[in-house]
N, C-alpha and C. Protein backbone atom coordinates (compact mmCIF):
# COMPACT_ATOMS: atom_id res chain seq x y z
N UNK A 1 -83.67 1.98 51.75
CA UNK A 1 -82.85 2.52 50.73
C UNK A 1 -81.66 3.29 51.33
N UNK A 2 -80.38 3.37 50.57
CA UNK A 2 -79.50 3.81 50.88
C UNK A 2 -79.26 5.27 50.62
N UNK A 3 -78.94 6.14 51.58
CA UNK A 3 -79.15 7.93 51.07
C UNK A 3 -77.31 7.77 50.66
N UNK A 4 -77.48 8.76 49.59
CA UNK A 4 -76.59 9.21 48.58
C UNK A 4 -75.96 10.30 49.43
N UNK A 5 -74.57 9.91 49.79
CA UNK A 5 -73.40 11.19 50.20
C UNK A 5 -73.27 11.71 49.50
N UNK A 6 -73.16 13.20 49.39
CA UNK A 6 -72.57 14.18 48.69
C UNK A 6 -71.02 14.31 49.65
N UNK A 7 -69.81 14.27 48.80
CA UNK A 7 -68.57 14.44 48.97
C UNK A 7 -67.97 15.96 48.57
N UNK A 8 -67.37 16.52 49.43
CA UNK A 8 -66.63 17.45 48.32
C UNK A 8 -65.58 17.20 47.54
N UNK A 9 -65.21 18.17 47.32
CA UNK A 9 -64.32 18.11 46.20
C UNK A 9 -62.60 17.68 46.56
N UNK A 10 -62.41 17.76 47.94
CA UNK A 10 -61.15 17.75 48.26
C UNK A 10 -61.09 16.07 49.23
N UNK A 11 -62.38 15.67 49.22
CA UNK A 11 -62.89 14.38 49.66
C UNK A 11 -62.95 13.12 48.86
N UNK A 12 -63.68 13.39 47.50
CA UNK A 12 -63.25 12.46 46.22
C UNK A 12 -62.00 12.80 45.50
N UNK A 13 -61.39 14.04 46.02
CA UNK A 13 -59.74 13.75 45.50
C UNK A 13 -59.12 12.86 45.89
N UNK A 14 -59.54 12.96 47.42
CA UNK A 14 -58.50 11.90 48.42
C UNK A 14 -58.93 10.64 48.06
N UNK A 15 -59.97 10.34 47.68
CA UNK A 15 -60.63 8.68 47.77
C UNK A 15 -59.74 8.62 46.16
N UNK A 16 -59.97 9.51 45.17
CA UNK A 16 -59.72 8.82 43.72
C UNK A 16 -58.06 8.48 44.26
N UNK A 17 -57.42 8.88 45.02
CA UNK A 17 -56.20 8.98 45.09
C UNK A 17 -55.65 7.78 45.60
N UNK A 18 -56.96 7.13 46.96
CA UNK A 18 -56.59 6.19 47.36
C UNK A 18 -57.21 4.88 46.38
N UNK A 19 -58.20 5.06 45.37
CA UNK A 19 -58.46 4.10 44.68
C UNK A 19 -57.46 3.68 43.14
N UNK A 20 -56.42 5.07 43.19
CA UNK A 20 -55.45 4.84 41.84
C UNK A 20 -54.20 3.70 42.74
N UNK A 21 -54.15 4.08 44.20
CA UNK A 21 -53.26 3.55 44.42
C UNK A 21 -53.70 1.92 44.99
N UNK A 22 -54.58 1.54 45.32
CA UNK A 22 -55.16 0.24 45.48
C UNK A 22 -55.18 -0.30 43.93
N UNK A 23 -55.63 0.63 43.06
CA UNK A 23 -55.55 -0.38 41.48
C UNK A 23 -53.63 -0.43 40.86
N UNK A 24 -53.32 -0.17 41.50
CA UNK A 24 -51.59 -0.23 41.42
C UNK A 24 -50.92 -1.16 42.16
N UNK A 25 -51.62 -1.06 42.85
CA UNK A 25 -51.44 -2.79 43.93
C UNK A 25 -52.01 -3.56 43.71
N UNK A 26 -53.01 -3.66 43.12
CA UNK A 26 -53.72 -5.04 42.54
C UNK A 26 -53.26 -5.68 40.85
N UNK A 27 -52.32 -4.64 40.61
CA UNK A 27 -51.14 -4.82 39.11
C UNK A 27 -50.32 -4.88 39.55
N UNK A 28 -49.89 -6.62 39.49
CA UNK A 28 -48.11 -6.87 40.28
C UNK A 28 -47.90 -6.48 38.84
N UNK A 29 -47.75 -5.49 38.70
CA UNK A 29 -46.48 -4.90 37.04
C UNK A 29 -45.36 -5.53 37.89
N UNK A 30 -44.40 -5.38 38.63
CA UNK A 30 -43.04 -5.82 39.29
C UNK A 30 -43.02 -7.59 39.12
N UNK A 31 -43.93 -8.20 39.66
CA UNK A 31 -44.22 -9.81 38.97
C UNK A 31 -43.79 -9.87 38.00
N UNK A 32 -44.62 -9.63 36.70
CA UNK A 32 -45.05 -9.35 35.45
C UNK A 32 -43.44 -9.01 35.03
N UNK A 33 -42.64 -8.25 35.40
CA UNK A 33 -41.40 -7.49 34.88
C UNK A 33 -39.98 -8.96 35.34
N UNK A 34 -41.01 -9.02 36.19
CA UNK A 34 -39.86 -9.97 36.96
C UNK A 34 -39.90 -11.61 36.32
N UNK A 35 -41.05 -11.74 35.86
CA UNK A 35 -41.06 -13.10 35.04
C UNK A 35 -40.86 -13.31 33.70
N UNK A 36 -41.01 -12.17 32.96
CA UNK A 36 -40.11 -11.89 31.54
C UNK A 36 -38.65 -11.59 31.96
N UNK A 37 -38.03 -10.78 32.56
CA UNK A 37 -36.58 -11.16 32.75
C UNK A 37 -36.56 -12.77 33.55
N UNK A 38 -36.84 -13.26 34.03
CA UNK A 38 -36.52 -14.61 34.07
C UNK A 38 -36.74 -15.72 32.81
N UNK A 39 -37.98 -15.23 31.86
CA UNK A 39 -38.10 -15.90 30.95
C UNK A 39 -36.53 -15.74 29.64
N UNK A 40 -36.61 -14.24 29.74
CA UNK A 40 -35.08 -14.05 28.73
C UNK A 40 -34.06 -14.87 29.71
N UNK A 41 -33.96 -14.58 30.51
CA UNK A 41 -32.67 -15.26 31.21
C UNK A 41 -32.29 -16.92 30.74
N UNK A 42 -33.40 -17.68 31.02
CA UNK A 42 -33.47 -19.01 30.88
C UNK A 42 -33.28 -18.77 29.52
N UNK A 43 -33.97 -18.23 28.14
CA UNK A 43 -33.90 -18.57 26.80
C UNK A 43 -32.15 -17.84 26.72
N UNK A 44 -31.65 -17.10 26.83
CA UNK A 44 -30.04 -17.31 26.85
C UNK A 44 -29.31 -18.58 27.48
N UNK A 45 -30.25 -18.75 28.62
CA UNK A 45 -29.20 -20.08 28.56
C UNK A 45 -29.09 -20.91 28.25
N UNK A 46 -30.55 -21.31 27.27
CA UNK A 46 -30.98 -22.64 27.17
C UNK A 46 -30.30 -22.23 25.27
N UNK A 47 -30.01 -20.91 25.19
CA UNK A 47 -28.81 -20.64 23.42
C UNK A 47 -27.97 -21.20 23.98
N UNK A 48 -27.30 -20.87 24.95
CA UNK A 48 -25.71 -20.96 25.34
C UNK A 48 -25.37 -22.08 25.64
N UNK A 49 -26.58 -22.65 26.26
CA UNK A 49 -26.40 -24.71 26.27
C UNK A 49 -26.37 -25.54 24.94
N UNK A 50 -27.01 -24.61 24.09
CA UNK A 50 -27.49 -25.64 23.06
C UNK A 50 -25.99 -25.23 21.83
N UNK A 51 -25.20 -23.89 22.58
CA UNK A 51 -24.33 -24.07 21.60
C UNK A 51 -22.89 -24.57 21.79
N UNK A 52 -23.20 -24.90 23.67
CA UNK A 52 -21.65 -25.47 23.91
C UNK A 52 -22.03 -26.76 23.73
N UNK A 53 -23.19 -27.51 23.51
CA UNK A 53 -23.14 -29.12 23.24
C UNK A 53 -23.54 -28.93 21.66
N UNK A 54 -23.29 -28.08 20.83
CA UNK A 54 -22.42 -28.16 19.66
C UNK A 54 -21.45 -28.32 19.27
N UNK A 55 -20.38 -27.31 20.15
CA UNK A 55 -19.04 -27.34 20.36
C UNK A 55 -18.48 -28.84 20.44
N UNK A 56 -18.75 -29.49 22.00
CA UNK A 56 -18.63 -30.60 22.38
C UNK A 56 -18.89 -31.76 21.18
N UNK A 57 -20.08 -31.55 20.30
CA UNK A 57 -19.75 -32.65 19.51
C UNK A 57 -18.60 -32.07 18.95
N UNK A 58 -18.65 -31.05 18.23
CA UNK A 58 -17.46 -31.32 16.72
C UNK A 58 -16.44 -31.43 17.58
N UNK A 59 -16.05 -30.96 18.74
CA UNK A 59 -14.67 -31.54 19.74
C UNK A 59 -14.50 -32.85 19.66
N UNK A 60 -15.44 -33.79 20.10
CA UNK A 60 -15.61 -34.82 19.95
C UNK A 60 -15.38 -35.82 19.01
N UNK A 61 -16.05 -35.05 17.50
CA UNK A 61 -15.88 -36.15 16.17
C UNK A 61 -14.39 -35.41 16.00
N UNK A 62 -13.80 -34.30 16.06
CA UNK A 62 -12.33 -34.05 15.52
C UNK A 62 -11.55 -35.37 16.75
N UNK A 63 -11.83 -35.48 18.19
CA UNK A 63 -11.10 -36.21 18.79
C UNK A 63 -11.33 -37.48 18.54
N UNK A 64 -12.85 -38.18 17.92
CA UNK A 64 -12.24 -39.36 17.19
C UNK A 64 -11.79 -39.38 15.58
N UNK A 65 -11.93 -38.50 14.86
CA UNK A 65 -10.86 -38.68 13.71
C UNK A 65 -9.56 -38.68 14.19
N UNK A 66 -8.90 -37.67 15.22
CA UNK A 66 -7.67 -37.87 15.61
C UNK A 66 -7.58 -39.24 16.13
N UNK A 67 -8.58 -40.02 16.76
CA UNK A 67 -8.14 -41.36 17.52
C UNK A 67 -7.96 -42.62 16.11
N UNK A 68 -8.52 -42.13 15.39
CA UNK A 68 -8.58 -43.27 13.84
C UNK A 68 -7.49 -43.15 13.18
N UNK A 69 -6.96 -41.93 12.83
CA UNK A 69 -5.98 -41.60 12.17
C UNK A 69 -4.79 -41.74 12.86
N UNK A 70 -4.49 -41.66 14.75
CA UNK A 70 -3.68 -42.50 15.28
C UNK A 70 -2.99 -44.14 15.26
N UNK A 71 -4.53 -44.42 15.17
CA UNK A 71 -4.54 -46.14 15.06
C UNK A 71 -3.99 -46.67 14.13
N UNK A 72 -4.55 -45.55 12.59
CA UNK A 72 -4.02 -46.13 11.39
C UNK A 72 -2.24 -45.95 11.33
N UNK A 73 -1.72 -44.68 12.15
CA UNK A 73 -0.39 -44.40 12.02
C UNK A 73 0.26 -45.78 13.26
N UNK A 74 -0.44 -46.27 13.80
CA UNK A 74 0.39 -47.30 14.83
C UNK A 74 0.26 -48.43 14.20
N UNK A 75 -0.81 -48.68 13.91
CA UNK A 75 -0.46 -49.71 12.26
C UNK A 75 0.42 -49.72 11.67
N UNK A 76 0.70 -48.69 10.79
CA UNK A 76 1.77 -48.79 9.64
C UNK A 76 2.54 -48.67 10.81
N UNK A 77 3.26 -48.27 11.84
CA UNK A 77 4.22 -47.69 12.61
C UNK A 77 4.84 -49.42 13.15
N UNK A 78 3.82 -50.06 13.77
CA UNK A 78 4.36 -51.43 14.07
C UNK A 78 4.33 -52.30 13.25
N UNK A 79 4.04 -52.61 11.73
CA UNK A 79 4.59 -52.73 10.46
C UNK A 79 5.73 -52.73 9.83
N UNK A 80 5.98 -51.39 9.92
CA UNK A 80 7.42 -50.70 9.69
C UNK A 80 8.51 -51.51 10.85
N UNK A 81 7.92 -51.59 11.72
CA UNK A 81 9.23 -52.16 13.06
C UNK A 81 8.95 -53.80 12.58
N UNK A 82 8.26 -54.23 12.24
CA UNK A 82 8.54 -55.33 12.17
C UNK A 82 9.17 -55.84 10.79
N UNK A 83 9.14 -55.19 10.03
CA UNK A 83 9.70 -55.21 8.48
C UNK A 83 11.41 -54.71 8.51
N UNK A 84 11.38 -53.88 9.81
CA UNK A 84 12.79 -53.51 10.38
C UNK A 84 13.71 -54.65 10.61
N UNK A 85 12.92 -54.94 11.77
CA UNK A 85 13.31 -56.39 12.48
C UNK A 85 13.39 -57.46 11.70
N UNK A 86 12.60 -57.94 11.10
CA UNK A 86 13.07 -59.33 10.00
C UNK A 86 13.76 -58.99 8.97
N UNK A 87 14.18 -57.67 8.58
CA UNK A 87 14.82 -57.95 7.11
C UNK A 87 16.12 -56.74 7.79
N UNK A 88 17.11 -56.66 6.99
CA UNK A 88 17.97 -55.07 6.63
C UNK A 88 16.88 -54.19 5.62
N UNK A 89 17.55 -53.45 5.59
CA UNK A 89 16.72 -52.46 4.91
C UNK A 89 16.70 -52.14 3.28
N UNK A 90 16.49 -53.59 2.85
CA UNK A 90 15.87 -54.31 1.46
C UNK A 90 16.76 -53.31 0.44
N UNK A 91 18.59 -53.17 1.04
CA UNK A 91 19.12 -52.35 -0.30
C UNK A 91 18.71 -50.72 -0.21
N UNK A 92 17.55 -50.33 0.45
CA UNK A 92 17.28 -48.84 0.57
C UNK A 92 19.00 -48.31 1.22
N UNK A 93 19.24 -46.95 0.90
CA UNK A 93 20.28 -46.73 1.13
C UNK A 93 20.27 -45.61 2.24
N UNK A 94 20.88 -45.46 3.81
CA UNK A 94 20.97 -44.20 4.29
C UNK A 94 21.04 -43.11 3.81
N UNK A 95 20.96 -41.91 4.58
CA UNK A 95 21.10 -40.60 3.73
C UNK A 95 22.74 -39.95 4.06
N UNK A 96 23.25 -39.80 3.01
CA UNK A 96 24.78 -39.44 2.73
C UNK A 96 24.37 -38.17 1.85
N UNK A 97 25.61 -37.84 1.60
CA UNK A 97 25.91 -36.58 1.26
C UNK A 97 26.23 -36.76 -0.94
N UNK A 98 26.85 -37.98 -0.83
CA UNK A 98 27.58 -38.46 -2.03
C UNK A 98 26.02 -39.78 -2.50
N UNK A 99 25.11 -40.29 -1.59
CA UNK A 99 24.48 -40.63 -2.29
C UNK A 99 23.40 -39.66 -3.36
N UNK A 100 23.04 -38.43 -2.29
CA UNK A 100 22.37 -37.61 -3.08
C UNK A 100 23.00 -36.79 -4.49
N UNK A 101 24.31 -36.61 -4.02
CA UNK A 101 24.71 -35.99 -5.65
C UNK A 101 24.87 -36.95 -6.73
N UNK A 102 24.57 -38.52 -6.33
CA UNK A 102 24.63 -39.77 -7.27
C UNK A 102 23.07 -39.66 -8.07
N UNK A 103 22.06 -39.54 -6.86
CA UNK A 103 20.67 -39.06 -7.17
C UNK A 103 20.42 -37.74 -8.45
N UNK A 104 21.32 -37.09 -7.61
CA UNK A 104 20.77 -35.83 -8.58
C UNK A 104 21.50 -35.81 -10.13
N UNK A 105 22.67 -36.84 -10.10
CA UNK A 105 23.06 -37.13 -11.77
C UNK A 105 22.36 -37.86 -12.46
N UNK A 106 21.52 -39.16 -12.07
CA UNK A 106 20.50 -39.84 -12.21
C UNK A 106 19.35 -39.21 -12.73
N UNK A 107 19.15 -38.27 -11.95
CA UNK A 107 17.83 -37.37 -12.64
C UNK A 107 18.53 -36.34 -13.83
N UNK A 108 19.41 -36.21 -14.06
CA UNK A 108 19.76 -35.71 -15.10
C UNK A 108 20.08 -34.01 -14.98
N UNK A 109 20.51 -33.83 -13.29
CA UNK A 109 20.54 -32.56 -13.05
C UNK A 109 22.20 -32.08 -13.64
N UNK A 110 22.34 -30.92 -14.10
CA UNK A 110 23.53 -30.24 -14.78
C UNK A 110 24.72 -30.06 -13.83
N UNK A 111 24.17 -29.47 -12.74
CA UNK A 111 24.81 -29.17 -11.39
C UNK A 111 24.33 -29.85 -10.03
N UNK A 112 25.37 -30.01 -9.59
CA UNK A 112 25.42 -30.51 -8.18
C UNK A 112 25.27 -30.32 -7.17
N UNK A 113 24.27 -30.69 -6.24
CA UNK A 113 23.75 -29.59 -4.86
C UNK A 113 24.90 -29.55 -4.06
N UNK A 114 24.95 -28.10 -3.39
CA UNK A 114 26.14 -28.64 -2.52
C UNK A 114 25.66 -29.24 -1.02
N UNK A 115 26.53 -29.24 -0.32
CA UNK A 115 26.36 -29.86 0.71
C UNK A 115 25.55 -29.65 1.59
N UNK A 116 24.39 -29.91 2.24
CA UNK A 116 23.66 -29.49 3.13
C UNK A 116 23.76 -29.09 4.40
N UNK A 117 23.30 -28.26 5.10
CA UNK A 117 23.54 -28.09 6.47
C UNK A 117 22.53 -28.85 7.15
N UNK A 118 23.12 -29.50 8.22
CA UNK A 118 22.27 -30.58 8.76
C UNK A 118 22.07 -29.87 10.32
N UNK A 119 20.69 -30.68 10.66
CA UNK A 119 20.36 -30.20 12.49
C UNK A 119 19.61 -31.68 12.28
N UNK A 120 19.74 -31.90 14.21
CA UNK A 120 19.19 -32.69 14.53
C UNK A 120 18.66 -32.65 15.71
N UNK A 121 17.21 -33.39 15.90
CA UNK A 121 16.53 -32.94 17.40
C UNK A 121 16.26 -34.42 17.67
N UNK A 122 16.66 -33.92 19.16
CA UNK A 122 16.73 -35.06 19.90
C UNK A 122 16.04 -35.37 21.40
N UNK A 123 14.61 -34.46 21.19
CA UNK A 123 13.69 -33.79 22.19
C UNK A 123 12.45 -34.86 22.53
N UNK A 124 12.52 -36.31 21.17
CA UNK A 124 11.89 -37.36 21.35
C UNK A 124 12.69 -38.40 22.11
N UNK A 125 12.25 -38.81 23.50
CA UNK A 125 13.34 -40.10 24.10
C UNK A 125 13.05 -41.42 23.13
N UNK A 126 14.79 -41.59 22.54
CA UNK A 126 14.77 -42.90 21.91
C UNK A 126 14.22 -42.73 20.26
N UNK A 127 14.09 -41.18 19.89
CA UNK A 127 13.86 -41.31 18.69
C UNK A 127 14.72 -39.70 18.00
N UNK A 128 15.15 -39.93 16.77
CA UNK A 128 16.04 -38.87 16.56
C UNK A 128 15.59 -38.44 15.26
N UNK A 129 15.29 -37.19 14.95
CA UNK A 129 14.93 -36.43 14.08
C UNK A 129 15.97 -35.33 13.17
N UNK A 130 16.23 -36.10 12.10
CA UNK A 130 17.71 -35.58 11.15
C UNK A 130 17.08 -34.27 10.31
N UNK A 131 17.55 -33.08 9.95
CA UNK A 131 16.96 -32.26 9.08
C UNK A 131 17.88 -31.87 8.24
N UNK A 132 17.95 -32.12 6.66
CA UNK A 132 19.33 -32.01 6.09
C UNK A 132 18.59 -30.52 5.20
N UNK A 133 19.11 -29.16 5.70
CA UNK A 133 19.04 -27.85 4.28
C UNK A 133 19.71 -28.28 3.40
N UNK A 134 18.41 -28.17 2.58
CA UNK A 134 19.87 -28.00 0.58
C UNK A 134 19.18 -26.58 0.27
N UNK A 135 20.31 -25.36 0.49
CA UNK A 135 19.85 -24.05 -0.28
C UNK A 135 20.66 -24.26 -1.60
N UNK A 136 20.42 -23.10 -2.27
CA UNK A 136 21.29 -22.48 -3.55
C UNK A 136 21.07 -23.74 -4.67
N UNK A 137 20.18 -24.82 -4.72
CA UNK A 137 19.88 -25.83 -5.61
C UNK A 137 19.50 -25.23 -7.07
N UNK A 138 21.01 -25.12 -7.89
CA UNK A 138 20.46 -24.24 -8.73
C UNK A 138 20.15 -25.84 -10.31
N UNK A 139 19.59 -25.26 -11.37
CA UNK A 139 19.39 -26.06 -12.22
C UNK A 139 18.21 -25.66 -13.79
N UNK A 140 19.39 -25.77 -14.89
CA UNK A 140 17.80 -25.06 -15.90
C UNK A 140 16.54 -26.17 -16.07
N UNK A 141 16.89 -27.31 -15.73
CA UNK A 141 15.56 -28.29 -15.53
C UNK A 141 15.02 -27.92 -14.16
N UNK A 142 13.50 -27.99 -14.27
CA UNK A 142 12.24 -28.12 -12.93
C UNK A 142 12.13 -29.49 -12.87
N UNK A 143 12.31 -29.94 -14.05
CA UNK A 143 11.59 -31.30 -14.34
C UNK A 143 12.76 -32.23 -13.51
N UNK A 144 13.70 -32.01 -13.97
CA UNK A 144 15.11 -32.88 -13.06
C UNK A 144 15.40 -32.75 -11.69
N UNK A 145 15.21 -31.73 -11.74
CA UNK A 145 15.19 -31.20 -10.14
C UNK A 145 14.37 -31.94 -9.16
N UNK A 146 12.53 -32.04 -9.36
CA UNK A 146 11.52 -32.59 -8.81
C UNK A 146 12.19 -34.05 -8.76
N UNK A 147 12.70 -34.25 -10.05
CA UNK A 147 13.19 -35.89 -10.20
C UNK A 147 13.90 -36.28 -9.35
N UNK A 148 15.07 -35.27 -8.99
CA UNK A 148 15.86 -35.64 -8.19
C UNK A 148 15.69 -35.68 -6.81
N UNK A 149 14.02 -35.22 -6.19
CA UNK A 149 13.79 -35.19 -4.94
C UNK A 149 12.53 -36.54 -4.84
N UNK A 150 12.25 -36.45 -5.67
CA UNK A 150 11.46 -37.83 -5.73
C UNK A 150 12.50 -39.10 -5.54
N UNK A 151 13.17 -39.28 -6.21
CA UNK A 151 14.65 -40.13 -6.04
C UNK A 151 15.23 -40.16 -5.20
N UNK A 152 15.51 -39.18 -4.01
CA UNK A 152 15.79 -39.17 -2.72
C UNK A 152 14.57 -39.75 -2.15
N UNK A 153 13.75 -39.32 -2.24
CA UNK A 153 12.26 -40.11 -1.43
C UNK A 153 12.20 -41.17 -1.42
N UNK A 154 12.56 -41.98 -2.73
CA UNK A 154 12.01 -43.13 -3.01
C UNK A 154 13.53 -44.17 -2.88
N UNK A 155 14.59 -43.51 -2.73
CA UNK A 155 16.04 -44.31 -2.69
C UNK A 155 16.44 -44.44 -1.31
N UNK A 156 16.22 -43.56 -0.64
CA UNK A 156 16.85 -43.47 0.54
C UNK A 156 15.42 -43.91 1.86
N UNK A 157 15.67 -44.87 2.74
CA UNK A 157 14.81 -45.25 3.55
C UNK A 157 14.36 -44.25 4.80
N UNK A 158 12.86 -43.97 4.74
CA UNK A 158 12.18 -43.12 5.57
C UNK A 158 12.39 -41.25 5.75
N UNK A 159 12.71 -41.24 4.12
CA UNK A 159 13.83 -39.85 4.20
C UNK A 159 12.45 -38.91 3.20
N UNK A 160 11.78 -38.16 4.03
CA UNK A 160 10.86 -36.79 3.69
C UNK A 160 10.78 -35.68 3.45
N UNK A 161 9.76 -35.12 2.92
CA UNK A 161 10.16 -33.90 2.39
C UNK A 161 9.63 -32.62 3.33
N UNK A 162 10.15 -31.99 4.06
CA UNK A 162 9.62 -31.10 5.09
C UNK A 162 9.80 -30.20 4.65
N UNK A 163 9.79 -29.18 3.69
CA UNK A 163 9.76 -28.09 2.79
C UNK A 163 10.36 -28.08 1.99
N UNK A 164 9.75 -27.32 0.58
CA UNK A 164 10.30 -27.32 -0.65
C UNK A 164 9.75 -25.42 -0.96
N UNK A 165 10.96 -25.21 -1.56
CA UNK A 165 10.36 -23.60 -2.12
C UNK A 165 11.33 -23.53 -3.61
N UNK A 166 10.39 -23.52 -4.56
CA UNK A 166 11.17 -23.07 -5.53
C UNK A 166 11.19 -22.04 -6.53
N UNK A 167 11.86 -21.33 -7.11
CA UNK A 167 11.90 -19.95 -7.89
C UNK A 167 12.07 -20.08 -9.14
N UNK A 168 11.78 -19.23 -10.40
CA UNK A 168 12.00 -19.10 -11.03
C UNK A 168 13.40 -17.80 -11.45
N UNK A 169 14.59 -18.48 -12.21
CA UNK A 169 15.66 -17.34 -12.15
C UNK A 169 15.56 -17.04 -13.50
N UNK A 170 16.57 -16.07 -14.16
CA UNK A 170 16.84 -16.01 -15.50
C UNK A 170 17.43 -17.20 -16.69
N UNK A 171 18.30 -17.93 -15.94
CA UNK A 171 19.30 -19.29 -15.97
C UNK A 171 18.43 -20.51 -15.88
N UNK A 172 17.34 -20.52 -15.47
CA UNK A 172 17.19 -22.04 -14.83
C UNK A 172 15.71 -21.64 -13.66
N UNK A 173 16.24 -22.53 -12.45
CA UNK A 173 15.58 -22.66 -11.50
C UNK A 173 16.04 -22.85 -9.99
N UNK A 174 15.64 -21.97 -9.24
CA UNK A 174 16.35 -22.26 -8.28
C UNK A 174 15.88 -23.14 -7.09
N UNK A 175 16.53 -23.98 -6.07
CA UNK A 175 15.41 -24.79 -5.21
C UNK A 175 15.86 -24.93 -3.96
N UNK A 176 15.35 -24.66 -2.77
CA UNK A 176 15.62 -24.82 -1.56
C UNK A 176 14.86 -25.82 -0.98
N UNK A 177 15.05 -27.40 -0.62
CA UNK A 177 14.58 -28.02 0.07
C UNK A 177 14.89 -28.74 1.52
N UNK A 178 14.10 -28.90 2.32
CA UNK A 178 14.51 -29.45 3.46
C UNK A 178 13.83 -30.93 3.13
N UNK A 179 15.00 -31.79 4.26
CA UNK A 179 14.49 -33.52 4.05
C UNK A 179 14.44 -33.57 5.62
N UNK A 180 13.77 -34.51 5.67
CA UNK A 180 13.70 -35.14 7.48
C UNK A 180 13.77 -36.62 7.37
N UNK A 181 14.76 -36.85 8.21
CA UNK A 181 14.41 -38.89 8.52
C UNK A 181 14.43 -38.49 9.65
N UNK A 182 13.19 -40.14 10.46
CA UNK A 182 13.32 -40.05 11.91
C UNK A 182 13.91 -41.18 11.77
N UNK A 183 14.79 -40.88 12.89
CA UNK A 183 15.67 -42.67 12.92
C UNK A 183 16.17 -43.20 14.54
N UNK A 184 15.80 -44.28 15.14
CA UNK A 184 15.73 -44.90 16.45
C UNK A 184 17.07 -44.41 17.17
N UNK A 185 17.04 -44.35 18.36
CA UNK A 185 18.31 -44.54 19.14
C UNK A 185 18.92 -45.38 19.87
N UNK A 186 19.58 -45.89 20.26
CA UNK A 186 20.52 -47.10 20.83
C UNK A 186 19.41 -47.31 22.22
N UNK A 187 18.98 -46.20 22.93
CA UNK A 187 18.52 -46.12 24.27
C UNK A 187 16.97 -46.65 24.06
C-alpha cells in the first residue's frame, strides 16, 4: 500500500499552481481563437466573392444588351447607307432656314421662328454633327407649335430632336428647341 503525504500548505499552493498552469496548456484557447478568426475571415470572403460575381453578371447582361442594341443600330445604320446610295433622298428636304419657317406656316403657327443659331462638331472622323438653337419660339398655339416640330422631323431627312423646353406665358407659349442632323463628310 501506498503511505499518504501530508503536504503543507505552501507545498499544495505550489503544486495547485503548477496544475492550473498545465490545465492552461492542455486548452489551446489560442487554436480555438485562431480558427474562428479564420473561419470569419473565409465567410467574408466567400460574401465578397459571391457579391463581385453578382456584379460581373449584371456587367455582363448590361454589356450584352449594349452588344444587341448595337447590332440593331448597325442594321438600320447600313440600311440607311444603302437606301442613301441607290436612291436621292426620296424629295426629303435638307435643313434650311426658309424651309422651316415654310414648316411652321403649315402647322398653322401665327409667328415665325427666327433664325437659329447653329454649331457644329466635327470630333467624329468623316461624320458631322449640325445643332440648329431655335430660342424665343413664341406662339398662342402648343398644339401648332408641337406640329411644327413634328413637321421638321418628318420633312426634313435625319433631322432630331435634341431638346425641347417649353413654357407657359401670358400670350401664348413659349418654345426653345434644339435639332441635330448627323450628316457624312467628303473624307
Amino acid at each position: 500500500m501506498k503511505k499518504r503525504v501530508r503536504l503543507s500548505e505552501e507545498a499544495r499552493f505550489e503544486l495547485s499552481l503548477s496544475a492550473m498552469g498545465r490545465e492552461r496548456w492542455n486548452r489551446p484557447v489560442a487554436m480555438l481563437v485562431l480558427a474562428v478568426a479564420l473561419l470569419l475571415a473565409a465567410g467574408l470572403f466567400a460574401l465578397y466573392a459571391v457579391g463581385s460575381r453578382a456584379s460581373a453578371r449584371a456587367d455582363l447582361a448590361k454589356a450584352l444588351e449594349d452588344q444587341a442594341h448595337v447590332e440593331v443600330k448597325l442594321v438600320e445604320w447600313k440600311q440607311l447607307s444603302e437606301s442613301e446610295g441607290a436612291a436621292p433622298q426620296s424629295g426629303k428636304a435638307g435643313f434650311k432656314v426658309s424651309v422651316m419657317e415654310d414648316l411652321a406656316t403649315r402647322a398653322g403657327m401665327k409667328t415665325r421662328p427666327n433664325a437659329p443659331r447653329a454649331q457644329d462638331d466635327k470630333s467624329r472622323p468623316g461624320v458631322v454633327m449640325y445643332r440648329h438653337f431655335y430660342t424665343e419660339v413664341r406662339d398662342p398655339s402648343l398644339a401648332n407649335m408641337v406640329e411644327w416640330v413634328r413637321l421638321a422631323c418628318a420633312e426634313i431627312a435625319g433631322l432630331e430632336i435634341d431638346s425641347l423646353a417649353v413654357r407657359p406665358e401670358p400670350a401664348g407659349w413659349k418654345m426653345e428647341v434644339t435639332f441635330r442632323r448627323w450628316e457624312r463628310t467628303g473624307s
